[in-house]
N, C-alpha and C. Protein backbone atom coordinates (compact mmCIF):
# COMPACT_ATOMS: atom_id res chain seq x y z
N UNK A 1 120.20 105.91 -33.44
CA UNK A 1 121.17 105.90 -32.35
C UNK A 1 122.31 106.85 -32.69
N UNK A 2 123.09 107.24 -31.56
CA UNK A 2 124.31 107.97 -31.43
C UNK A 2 125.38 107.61 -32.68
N UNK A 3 125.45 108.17 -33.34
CA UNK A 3 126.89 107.51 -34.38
C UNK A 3 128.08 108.40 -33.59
N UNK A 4 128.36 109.36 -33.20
CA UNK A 4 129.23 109.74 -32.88
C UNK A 4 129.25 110.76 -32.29
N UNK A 5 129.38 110.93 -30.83
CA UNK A 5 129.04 111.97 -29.57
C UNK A 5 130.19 112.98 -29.56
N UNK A 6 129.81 114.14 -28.94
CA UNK A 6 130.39 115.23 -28.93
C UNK A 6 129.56 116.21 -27.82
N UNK A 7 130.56 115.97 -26.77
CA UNK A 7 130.01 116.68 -25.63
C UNK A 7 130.41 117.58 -25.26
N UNK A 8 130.85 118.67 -24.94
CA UNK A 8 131.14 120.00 -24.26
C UNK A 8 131.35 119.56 -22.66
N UNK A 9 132.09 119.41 -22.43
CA UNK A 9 132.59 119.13 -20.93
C UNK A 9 132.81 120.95 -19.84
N UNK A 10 133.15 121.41 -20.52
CA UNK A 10 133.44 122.87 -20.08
C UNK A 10 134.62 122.33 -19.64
N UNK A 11 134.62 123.40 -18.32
CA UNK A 11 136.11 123.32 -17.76
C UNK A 11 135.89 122.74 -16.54
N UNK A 12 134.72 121.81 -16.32
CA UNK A 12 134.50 120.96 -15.19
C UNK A 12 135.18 119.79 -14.78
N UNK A 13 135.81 119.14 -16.08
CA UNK A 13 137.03 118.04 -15.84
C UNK A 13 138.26 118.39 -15.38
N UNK A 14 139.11 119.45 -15.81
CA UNK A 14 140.27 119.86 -15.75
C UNK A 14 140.20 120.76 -14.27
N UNK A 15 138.96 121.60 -13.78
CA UNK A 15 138.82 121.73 -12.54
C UNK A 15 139.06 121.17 -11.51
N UNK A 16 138.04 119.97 -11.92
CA UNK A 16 138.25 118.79 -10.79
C UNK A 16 139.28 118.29 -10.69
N UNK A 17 140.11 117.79 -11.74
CA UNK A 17 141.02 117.10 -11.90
C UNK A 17 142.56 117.81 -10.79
N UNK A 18 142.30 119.04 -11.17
CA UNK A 18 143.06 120.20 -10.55
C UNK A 18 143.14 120.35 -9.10
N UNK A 19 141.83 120.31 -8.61
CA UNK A 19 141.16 119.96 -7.25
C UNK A 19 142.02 119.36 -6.74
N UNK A 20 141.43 117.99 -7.35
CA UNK A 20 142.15 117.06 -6.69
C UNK A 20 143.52 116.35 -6.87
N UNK A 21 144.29 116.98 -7.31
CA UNK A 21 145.57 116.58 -7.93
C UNK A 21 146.90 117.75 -7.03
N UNK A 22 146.30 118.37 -7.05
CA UNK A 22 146.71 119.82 -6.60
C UNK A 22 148.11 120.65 -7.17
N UNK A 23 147.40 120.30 -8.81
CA UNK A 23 148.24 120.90 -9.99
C UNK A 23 147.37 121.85 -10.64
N UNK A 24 148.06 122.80 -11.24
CA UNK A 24 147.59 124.00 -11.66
C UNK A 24 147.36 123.53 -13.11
N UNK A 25 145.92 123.32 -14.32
CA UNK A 25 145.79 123.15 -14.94
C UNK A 25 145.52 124.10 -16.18
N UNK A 26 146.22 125.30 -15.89
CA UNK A 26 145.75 126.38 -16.20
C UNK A 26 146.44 126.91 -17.66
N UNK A 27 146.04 127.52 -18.31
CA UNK A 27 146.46 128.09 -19.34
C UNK A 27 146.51 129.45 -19.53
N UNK A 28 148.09 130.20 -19.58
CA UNK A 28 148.41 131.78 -19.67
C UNK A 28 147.71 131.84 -20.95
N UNK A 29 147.15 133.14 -21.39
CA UNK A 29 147.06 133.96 -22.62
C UNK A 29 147.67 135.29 -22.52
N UNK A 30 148.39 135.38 -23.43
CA UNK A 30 149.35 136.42 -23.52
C UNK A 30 148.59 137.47 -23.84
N UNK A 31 147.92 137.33 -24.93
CA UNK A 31 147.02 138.41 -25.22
C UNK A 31 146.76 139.31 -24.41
N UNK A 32 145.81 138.73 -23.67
CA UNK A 32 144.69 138.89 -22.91
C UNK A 32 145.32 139.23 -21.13
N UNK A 33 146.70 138.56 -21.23
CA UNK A 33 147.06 138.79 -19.97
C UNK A 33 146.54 137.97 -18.65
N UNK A 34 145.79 136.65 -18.85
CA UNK A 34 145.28 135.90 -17.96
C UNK A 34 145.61 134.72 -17.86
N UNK A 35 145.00 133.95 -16.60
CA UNK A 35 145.06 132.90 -16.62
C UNK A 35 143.69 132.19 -16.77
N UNK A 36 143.43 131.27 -17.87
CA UNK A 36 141.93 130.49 -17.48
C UNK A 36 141.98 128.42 -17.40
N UNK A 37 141.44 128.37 -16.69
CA UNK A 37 141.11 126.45 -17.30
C UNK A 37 140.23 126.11 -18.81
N UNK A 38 140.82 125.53 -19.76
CA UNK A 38 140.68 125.95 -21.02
C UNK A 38 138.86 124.81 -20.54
N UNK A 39 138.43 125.04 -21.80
CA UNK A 39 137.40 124.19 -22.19
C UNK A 39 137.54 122.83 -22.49
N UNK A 40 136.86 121.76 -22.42
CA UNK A 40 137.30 120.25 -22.61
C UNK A 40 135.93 119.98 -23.89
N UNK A 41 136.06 119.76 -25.03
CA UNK A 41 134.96 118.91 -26.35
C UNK A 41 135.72 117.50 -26.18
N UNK A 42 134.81 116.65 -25.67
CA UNK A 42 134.69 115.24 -25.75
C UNK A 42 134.01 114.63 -26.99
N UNK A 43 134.73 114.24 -28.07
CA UNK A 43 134.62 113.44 -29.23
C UNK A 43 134.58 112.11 -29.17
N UNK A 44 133.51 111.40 -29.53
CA UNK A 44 133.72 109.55 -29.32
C UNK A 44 133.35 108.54 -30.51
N UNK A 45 133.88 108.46 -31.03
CA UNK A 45 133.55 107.48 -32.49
C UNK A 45 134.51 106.53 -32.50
N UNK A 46 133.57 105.27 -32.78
CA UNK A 46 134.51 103.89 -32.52
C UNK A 46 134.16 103.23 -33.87
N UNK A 47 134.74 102.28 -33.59
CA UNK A 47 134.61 101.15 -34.60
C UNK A 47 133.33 100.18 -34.56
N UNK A 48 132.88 100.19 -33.04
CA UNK A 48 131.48 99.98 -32.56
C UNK A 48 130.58 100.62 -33.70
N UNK A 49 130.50 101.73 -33.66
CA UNK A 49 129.48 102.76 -33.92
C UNK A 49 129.30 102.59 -35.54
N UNK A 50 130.67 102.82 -35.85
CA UNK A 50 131.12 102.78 -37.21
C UNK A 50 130.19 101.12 -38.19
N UNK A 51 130.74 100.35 -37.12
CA UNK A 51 130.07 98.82 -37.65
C UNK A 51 128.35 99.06 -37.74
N UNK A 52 128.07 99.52 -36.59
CA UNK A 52 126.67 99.93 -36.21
C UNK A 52 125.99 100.18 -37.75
N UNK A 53 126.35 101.42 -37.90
CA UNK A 53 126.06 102.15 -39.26
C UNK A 53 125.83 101.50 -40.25
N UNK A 54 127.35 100.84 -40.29
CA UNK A 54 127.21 100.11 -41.94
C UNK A 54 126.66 98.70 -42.11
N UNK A 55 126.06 98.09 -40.84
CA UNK A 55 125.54 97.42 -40.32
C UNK A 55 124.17 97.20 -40.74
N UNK A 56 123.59 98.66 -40.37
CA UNK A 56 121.80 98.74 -40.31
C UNK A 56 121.35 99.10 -41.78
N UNK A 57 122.80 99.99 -42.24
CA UNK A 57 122.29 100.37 -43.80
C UNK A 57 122.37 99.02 -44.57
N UNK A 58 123.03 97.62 -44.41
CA UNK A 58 123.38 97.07 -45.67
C UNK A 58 122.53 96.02 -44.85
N UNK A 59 121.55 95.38 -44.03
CA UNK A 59 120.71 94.73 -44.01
C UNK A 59 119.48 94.82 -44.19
N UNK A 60 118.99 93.56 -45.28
CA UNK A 60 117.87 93.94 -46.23
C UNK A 60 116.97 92.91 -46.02
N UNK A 61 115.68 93.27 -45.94
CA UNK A 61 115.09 92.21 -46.47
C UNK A 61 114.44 92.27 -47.59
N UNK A 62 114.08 91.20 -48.55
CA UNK A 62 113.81 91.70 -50.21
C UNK A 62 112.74 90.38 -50.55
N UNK A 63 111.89 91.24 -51.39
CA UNK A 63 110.56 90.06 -51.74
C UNK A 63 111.04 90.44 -53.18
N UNK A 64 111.28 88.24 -53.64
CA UNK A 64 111.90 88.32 -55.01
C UNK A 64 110.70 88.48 -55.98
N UNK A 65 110.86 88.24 -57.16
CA UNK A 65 109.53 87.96 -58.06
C UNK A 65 108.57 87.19 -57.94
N UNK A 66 109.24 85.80 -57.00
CA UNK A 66 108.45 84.65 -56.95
C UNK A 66 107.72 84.85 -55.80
N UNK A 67 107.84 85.98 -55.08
CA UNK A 67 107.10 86.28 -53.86
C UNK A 67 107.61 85.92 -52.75
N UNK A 68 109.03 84.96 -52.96
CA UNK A 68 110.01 84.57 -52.20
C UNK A 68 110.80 85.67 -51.14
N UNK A 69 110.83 85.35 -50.10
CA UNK A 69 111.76 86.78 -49.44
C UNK A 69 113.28 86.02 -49.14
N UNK A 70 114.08 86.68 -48.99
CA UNK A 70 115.71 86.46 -48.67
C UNK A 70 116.17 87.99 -48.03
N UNK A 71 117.18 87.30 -46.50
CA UNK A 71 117.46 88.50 -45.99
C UNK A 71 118.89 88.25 -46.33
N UNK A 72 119.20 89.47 -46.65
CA UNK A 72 120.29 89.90 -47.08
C UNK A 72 121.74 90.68 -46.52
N UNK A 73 122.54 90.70 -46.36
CA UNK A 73 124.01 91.65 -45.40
C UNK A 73 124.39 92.17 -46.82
N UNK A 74 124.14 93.27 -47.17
CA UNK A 74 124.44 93.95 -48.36
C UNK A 74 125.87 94.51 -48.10
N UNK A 75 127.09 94.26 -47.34
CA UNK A 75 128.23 94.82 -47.24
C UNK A 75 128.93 95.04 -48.12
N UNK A 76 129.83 96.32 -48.46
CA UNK A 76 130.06 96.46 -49.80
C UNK A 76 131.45 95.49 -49.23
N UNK A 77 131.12 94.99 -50.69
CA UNK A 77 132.43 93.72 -50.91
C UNK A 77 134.04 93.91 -50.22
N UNK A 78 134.19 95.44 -50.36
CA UNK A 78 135.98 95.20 -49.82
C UNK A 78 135.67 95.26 -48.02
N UNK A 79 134.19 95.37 -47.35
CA UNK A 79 134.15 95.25 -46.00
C UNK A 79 133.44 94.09 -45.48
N UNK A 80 133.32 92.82 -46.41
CA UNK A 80 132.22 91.51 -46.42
C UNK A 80 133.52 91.00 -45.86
N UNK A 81 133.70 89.88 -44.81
CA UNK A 81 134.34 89.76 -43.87
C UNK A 81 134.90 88.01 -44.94
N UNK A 82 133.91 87.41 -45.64
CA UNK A 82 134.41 86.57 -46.81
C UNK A 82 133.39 86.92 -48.36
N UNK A 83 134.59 87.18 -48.84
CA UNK A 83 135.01 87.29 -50.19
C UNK A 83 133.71 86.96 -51.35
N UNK A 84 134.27 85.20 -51.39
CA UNK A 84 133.55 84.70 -52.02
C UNK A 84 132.97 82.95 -50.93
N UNK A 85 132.35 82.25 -51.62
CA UNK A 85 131.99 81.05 -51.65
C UNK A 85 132.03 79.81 -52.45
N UNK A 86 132.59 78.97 -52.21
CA UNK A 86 133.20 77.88 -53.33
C UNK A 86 131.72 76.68 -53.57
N UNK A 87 130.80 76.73 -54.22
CA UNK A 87 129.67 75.64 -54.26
C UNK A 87 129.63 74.79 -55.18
N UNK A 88 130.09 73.75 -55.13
CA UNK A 88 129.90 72.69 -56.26
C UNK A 88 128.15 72.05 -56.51
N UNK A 89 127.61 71.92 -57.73
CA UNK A 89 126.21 71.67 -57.89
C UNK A 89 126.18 70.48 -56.20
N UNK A 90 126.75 69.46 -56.53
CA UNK A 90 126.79 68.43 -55.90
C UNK A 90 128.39 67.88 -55.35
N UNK A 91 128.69 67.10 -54.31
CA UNK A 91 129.89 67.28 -54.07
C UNK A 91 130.58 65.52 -54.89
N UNK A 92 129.36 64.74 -55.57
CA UNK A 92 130.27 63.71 -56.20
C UNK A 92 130.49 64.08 -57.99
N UNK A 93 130.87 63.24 -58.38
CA UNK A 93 131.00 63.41 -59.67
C UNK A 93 132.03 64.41 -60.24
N UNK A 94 132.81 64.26 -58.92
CA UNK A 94 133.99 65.23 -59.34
C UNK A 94 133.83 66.74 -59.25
N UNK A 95 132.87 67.26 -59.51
CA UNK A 95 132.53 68.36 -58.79
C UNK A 95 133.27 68.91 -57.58
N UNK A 96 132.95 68.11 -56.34
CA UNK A 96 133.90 68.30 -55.18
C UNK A 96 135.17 68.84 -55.37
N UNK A 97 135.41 67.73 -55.68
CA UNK A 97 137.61 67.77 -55.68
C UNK A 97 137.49 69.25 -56.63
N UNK A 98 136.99 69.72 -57.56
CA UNK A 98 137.24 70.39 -58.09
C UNK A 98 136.78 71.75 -57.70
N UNK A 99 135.92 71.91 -56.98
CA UNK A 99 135.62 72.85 -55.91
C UNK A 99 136.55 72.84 -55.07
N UNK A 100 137.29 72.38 -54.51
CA UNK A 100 138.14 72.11 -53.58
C UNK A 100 139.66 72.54 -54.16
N UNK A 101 140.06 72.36 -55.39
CA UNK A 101 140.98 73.07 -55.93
C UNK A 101 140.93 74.38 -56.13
N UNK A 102 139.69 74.89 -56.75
CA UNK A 102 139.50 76.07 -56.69
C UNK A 102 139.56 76.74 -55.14
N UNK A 103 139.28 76.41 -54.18
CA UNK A 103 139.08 76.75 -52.63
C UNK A 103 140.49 77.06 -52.70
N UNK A 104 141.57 76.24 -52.64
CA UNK A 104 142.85 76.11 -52.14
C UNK A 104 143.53 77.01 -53.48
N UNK A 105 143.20 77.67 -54.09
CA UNK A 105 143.91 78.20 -55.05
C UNK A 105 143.45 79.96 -54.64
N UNK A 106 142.45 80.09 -54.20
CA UNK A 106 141.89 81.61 -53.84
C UNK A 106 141.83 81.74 -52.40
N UNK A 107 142.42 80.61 -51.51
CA UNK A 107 142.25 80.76 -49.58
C UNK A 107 143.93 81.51 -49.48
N UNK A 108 144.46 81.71 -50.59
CA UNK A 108 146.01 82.37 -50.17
C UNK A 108 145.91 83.76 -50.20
N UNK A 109 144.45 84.64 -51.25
CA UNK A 109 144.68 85.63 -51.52
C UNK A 109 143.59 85.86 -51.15
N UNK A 110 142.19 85.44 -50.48
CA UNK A 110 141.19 85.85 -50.16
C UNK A 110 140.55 84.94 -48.58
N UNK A 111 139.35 85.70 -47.98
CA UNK A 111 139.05 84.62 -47.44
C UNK A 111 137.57 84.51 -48.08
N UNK A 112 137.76 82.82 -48.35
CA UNK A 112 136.85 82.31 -49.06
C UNK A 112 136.24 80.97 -48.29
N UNK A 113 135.15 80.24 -48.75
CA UNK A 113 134.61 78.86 -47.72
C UNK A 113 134.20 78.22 -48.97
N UNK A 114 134.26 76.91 -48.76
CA UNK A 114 133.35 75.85 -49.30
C UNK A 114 132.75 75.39 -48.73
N UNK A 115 131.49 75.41 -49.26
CA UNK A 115 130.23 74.72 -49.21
C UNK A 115 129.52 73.53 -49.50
N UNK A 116 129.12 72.23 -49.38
CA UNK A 116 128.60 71.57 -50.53
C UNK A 116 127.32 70.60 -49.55
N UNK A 117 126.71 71.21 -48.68
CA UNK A 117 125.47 70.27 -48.52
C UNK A 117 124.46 71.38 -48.38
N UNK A 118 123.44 70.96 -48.66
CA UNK A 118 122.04 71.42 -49.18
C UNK A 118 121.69 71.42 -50.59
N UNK A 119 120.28 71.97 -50.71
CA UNK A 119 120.26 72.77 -52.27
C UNK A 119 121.28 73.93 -52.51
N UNK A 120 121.40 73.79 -53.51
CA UNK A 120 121.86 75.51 -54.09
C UNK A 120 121.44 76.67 -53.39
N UNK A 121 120.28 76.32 -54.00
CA UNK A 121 119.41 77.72 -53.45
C UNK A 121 119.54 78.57 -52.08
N UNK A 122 119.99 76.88 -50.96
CA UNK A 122 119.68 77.46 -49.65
C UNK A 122 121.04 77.67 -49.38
N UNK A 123 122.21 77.13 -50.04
CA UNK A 123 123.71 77.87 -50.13
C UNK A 123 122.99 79.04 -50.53
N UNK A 124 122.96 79.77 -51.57
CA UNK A 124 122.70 80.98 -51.79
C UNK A 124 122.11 81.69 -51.01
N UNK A 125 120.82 81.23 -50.43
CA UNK A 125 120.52 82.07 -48.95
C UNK A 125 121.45 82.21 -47.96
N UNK A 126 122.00 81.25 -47.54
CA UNK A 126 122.97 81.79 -46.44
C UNK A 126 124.14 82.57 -46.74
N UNK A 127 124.54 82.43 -48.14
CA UNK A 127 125.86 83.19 -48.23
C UNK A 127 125.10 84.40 -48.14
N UNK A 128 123.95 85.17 -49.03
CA UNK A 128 123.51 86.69 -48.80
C UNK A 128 123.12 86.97 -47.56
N UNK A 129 123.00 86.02 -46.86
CA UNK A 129 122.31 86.62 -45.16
C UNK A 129 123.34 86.85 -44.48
N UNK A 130 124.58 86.30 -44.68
CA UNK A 130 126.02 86.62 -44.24
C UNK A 130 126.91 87.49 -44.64
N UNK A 131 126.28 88.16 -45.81
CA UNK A 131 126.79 88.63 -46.60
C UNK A 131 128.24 88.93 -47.51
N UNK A 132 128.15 87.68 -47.90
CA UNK A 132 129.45 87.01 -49.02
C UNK A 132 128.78 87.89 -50.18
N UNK A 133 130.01 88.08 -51.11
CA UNK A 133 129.48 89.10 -52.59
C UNK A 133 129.51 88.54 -53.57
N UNK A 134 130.33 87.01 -53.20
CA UNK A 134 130.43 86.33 -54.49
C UNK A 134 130.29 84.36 -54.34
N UNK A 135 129.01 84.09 -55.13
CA UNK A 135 129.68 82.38 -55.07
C UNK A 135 130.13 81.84 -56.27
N UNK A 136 130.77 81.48 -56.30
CA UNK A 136 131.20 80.40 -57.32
C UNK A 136 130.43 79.12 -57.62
N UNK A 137 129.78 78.97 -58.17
CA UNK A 137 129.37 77.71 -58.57
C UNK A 137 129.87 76.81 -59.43
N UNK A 138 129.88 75.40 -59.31
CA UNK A 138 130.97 74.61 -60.02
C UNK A 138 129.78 73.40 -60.98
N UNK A 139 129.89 73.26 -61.98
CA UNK A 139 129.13 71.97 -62.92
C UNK A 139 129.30 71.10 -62.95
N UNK A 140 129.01 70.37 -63.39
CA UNK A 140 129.39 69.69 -64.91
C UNK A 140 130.24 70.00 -66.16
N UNK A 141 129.71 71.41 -66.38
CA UNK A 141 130.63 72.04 -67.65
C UNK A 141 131.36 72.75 -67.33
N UNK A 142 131.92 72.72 -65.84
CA UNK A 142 133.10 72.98 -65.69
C UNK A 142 134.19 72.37 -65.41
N UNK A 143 134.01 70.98 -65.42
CA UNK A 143 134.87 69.92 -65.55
C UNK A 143 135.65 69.98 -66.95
N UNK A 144 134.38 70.16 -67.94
CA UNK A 144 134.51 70.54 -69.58
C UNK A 144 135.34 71.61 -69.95
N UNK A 145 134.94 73.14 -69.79
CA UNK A 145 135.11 74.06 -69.92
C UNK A 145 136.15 75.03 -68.99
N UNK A 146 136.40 74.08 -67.92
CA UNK A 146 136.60 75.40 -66.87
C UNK A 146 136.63 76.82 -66.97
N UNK A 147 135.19 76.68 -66.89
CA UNK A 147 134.18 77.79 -65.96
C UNK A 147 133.74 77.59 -64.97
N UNK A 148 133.09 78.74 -64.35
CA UNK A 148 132.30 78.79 -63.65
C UNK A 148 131.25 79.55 -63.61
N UNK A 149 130.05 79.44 -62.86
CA UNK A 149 129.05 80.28 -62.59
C UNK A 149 129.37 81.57 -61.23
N UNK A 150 129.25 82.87 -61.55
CA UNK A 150 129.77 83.59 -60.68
C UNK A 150 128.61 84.68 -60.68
N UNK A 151 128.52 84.08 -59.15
CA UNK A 151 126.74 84.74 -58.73
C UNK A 151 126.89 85.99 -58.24
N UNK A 152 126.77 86.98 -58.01
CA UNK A 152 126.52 88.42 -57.47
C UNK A 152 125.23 88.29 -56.46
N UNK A 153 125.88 88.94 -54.98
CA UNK A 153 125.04 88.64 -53.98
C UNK A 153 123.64 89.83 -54.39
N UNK A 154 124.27 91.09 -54.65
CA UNK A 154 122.88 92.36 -54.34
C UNK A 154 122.14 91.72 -55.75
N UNK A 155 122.76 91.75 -56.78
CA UNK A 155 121.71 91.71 -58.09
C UNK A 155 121.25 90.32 -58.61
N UNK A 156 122.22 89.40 -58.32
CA UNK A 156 121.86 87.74 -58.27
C UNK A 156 122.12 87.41 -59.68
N UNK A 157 123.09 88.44 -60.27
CA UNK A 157 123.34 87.92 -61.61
C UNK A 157 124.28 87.00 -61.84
N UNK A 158 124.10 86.23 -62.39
CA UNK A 158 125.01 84.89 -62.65
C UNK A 158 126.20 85.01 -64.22
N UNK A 159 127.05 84.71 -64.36
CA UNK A 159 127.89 84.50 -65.52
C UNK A 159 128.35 83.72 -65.73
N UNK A 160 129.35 83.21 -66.62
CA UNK A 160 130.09 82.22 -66.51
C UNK A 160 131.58 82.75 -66.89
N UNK A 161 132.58 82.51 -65.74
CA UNK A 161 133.90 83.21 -65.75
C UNK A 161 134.92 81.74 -66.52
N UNK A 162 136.27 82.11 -66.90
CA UNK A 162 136.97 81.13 -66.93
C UNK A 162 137.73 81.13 -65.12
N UNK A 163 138.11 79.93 -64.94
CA UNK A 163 138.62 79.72 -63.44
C UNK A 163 140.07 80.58 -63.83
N UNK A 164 140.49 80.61 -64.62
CA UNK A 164 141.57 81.76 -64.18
C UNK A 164 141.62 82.51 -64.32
N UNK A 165 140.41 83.50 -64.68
CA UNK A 165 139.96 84.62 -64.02
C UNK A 165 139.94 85.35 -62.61
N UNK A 166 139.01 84.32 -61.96
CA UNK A 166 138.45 84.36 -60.81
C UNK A 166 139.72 85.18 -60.17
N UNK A 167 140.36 84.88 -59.77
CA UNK A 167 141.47 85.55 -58.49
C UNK A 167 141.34 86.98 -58.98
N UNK A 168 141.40 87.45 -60.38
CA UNK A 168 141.28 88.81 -60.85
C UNK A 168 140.18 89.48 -60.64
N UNK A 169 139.25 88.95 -61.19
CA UNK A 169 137.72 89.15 -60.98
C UNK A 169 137.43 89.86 -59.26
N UNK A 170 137.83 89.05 -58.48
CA UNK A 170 137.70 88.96 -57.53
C UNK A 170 138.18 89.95 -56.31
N UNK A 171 139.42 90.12 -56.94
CA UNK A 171 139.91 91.04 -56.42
C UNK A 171 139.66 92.40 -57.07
N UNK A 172 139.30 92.99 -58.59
CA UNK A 172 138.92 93.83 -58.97
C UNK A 172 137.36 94.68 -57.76
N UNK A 173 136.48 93.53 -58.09
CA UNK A 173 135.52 93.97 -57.29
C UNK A 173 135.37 93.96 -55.62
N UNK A 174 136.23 93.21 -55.00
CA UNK A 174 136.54 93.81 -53.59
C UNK A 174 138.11 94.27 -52.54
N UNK A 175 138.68 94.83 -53.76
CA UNK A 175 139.66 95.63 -52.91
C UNK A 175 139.59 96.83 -52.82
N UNK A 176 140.16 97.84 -51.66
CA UNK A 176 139.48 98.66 -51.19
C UNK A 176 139.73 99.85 -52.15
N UNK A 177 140.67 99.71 -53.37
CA UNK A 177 140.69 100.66 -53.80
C UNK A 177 139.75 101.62 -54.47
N UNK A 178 139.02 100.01 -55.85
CA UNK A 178 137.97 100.28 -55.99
C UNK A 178 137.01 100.92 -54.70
N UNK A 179 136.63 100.25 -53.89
CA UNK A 179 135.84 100.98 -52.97
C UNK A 179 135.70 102.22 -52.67
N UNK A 180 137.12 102.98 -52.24
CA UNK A 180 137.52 104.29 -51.98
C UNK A 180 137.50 105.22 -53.37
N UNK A 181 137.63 104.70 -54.46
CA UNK A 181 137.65 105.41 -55.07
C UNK A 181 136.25 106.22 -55.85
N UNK A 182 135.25 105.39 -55.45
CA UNK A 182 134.03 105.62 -55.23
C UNK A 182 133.36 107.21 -54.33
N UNK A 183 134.09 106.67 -53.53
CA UNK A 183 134.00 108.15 -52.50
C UNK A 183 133.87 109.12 -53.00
């Protein structure tokens, strides 16, 4: 499709326009000593078009090892519309509340969601089909440790961050500077 049109109008707009207006649309050249109706290039690129683009390139579909497929919104992170994802294994055992602190500690500087019904797994599917760049996953041993598990949507690599990291982390890999500076 069209990403961004560019038409040659001639001098058929400013004619008409002239026509019917019954103003002289004309342009002296000194040079040349004349008068002409200049030419009109119609340029059109939107934010439509623009989305379009980065749209068709960053949706994937991908057959994992297990023969498993997952579709994917590969948006690069500083244009993923949320951030990250807050997933506790399970939402009792304290887990929750503590997912939930973490939520309210990164919803001031990012936009982020919590999650906590289903499997894992099928959290993880929906955050890449929506394309979120980052989940957080919350334990057991992060009740212990505070850590976390910090999943990467394109490569699915997992780590374990300290929680006061995260806001850094986070913002390292999706603000636009990084991004642009890529360019």
């Amino acid at each position: 499709k069209e990403l961004e049109g560019i038409h040659s109008r001639t001098d058929f707009d400013l004619k008409a326009h002239e026509k019917f207006s019954g103003r002289k649309l004309q342009y002296f050249d000194s040079e040349r000593n004349e008068n002409y109706i200049p030419y009109v290039v119609e340029t059109s690129v939107g934010l439509d078009r623009l989305f379009l683009a980065i749209f068709s390139n960053s949706l994937k579909e991908e057959v994992l090892e297990d023969g498993s497929e997952r579709t994917v919104l590969s948006l690069p992170p500083a244009l993923a519309p949320v951030k990250a994802a807050i997933l506790p294994l399970m939402k009792k055992d304290g887990l929750g509340e503590y997912g939930e602190k973490i939520f309210n500690d990164l919803k001031y500087d990012f936009n982020v969601i919590y999650e906590d019904k289903d499997s894992i797994g099928k959290r993880y599917r929906r955050q890449d089909a929506i394309g979120t760049p980052f989940c957080i996953t919350i334990d057991h041993d992060s009740l212990v440790d505070n850590t976390v598990t910090l999943r990467d949507r394109d490569t699915m690599k997992q780590e374990r961050v300290p929680v006061a990291d995260l806001r850094r982390i986070i913002d390292e890999k999706t603000n636009f500077r990084n991004l642009l500076s890529k360019i």
